[in-house]
PDB file of N, CA and C in Angstrom:
ATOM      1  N   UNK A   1       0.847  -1.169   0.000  1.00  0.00           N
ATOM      2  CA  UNK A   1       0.000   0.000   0.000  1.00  0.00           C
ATOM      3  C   UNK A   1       0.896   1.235   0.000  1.00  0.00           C
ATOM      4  N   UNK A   2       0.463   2.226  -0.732  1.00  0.00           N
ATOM      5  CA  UNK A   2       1.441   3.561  -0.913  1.00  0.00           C
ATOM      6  C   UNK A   2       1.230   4.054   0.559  1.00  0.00           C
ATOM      7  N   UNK A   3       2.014   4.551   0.781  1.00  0.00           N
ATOM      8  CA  UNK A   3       2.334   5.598   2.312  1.00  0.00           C
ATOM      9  C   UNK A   3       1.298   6.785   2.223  1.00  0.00           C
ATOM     10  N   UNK A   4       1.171   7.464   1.141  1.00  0.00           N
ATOM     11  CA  UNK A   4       0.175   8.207   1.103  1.00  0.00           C
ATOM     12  C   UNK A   4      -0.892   8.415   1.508  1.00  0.00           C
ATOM     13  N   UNK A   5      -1.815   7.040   0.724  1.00  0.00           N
ATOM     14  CA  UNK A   5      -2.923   6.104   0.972  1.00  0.00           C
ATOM     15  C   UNK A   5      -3.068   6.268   2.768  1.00  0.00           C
ATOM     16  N   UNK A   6      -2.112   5.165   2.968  1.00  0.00           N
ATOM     17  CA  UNK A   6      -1.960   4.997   4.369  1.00  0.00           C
ATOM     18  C   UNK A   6      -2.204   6.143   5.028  1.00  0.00           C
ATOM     19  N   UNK A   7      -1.632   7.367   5.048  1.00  0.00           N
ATOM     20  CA  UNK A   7      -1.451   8.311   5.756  1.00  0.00           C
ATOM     21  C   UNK A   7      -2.784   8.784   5.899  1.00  0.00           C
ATOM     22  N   UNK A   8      -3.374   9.079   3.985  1.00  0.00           N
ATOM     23  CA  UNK A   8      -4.890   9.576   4.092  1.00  0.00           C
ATOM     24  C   UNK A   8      -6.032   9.032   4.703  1.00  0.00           C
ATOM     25  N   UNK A   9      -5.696   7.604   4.816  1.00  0.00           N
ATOM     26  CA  UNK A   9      -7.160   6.846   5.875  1.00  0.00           C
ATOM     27  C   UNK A   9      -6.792   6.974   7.371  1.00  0.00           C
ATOM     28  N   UNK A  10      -5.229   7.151   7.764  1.00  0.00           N
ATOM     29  CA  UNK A  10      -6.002   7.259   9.251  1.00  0.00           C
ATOM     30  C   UNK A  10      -6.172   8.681   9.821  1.00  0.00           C
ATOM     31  N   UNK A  11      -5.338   9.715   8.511  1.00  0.00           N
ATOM     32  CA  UNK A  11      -6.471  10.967   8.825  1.00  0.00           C
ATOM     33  C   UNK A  11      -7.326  11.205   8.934  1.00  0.00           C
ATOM     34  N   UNK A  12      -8.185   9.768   7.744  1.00  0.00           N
ATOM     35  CA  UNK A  12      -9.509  10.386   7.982  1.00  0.00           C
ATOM     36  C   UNK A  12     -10.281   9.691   8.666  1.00  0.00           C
ATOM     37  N   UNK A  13      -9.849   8.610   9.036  1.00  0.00           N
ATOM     38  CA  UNK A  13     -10.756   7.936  10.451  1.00  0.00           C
ATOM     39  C   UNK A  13     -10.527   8.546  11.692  1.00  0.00           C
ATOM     40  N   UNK A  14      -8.988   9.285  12.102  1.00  0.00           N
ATOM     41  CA  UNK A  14      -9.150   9.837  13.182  1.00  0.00           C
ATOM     42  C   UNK A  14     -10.516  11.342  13.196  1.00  0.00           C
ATOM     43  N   UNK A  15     -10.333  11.877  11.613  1.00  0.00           N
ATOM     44  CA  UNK A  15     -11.181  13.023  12.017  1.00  0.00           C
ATOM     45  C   UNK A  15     -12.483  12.985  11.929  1.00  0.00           C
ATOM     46  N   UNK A  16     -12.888  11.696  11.594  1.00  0.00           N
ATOM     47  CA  UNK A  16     -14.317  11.028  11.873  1.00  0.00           C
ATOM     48  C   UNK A  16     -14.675  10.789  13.161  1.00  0.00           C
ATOM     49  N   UNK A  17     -13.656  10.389  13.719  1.00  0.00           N
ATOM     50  CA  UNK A  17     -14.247  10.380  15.182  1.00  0.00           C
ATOM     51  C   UNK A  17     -14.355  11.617  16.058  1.00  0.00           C
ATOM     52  N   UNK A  18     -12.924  12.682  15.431  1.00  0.00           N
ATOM     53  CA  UNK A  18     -13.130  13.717  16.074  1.00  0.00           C
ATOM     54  C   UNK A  18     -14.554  14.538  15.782  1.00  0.00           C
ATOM     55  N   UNK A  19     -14.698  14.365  14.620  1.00  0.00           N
ATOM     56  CA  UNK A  19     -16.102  15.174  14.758  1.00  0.00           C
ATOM     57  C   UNK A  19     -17.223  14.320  14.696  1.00  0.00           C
ATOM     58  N   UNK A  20     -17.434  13.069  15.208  1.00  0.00           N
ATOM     59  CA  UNK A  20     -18.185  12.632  15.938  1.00  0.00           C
ATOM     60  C   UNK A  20     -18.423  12.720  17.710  1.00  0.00           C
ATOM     61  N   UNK A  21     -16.906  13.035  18.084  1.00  0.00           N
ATOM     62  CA  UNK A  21     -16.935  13.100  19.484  1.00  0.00           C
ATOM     63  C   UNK A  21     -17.844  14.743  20.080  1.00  0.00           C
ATOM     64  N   UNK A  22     -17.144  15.558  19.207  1.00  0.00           N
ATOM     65  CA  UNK A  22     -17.307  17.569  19.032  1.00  0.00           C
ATOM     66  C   UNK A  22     -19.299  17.724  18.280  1.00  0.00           C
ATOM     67  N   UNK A  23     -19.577  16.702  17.711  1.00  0.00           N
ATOM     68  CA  UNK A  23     -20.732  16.778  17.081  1.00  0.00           C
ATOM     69  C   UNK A  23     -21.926  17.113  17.733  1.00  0.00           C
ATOM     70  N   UNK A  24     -22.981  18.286  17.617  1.00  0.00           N
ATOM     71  CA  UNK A  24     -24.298  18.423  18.344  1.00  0.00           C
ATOM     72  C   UNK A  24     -24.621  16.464  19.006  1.00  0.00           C
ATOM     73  N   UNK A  25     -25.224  16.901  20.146  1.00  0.00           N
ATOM     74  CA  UNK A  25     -26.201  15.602  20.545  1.00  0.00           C
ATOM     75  C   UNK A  25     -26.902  14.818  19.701  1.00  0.00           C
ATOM     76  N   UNK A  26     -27.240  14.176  19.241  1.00  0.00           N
ATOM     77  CA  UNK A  26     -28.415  12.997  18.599  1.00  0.00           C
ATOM     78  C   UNK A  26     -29.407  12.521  19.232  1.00  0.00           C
ATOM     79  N   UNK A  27     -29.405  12.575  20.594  1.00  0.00           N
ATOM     80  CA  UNK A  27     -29.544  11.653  21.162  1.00  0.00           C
ATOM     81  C   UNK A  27     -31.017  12.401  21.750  1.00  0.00           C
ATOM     82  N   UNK A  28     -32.104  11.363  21.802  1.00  0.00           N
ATOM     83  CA  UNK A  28     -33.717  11.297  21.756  1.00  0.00           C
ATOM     84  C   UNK A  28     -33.992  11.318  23.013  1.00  0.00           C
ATOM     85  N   UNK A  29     -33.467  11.774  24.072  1.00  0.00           N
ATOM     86  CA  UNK A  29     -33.993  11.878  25.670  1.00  0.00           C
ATOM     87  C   UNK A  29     -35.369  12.712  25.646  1.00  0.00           C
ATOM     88  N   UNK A  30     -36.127  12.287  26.494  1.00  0.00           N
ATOM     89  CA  UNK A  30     -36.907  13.441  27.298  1.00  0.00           C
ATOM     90  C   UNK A  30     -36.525  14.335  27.700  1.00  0.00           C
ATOM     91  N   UNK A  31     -36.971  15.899  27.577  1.00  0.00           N
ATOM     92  CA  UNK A  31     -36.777  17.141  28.392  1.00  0.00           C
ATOM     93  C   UNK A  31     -37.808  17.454  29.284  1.00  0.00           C
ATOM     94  N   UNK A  32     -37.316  16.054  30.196  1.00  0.00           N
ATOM     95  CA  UNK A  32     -38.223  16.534  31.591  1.00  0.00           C
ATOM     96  C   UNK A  32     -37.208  16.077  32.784  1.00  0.00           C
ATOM     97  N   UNK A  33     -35.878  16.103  32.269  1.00  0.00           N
ATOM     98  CA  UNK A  33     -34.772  16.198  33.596  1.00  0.00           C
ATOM     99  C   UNK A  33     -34.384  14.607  33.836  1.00  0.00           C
ATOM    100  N   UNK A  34     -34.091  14.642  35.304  1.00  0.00           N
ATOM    101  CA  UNK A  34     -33.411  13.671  35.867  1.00  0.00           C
ATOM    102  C   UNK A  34     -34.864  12.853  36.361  1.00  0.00           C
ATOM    103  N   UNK A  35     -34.957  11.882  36.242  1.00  0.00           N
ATOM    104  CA  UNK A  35     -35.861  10.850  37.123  1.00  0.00           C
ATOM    105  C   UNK A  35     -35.161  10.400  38.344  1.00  0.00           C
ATOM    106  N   UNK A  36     -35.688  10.248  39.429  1.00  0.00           N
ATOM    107  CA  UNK A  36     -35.589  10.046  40.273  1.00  0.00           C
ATOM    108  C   UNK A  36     -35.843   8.301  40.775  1.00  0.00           C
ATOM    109  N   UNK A  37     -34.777   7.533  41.542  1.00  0.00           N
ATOM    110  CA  UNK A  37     -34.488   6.034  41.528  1.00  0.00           C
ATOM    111  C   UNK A  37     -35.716   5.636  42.102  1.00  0.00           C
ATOM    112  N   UNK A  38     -36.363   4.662  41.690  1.00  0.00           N
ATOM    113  CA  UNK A  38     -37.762   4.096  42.153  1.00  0.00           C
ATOM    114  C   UNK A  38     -37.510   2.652  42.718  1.00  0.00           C
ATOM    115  N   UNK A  39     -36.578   2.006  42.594  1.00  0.00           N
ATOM    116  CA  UNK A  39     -35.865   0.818  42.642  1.00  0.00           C
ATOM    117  C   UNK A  39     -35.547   0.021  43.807  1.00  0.00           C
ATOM    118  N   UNK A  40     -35.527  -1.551  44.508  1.00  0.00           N
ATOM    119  CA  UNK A  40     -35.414  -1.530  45.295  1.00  0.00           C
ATOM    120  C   UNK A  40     -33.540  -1.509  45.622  1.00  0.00           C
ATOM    121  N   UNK A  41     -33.261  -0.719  46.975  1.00  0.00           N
ATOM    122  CA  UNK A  41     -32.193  -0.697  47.314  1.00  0.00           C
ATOM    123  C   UNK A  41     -31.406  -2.347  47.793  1.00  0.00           C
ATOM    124  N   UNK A  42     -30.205  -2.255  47.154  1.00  0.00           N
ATOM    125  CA  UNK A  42     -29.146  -3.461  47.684  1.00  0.00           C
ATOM    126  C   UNK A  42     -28.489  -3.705  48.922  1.00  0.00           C
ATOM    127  N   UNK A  43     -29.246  -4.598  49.985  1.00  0.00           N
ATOM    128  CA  UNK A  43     -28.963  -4.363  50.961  1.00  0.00           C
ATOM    129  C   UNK A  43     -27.772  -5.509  51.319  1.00  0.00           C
ATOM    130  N   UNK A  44     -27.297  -6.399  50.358  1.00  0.00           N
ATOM    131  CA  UNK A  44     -26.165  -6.990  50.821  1.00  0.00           C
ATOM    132  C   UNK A  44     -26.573  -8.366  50.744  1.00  0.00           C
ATOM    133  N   UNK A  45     -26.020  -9.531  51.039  1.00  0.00           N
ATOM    134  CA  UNK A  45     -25.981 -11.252  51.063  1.00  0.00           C
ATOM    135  C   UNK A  45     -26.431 -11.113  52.562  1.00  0.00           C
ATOM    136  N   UNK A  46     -27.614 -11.525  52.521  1.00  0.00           N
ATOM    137  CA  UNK A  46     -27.388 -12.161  54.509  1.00  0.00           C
ATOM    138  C   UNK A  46     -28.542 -13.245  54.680  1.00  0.00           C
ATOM    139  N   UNK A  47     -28.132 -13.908  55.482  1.00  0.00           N
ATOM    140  CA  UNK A  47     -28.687 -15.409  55.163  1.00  0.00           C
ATOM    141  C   UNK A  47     -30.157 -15.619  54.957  1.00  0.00           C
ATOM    142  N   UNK A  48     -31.066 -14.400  55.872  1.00  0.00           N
ATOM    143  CA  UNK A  48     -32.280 -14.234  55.147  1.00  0.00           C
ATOM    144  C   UNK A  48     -33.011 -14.362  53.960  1.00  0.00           C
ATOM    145  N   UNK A  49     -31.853 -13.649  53.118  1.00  0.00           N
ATOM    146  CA  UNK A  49     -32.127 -13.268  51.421  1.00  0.00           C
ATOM    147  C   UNK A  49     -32.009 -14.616  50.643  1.00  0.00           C
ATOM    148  N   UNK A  50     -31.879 -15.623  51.034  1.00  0.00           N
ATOM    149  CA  UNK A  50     -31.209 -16.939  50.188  1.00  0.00           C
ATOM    150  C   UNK A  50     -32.640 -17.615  50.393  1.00  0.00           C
TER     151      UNK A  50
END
């Protein structure tokens, strides 16, 4: 493979990621904040639980 070549793909895969990393959000959340944990808490192994 020419050196060139070489050189030009991992320029351009690194700057694919860079402007994937720098890129607006995508991402489909709700804008209604943080939810709050509803879940039951982990209280540990104790011989009860078995």
């Amino acid at each position: 493979m020419d050196i060139s070549k070489l050189i030009s793909r991992m320029t351009q895969y690194i700057s694919e990621a860079v402007m994937r990393i720098f890129a607006p959000n995508d991402d489909a959340y709700p804008l209604i904040g943080v939810q709050p944990f509803t879940g039951d808490i982990y209280h540990g192994k104790t011989a009860d639980n078995w």
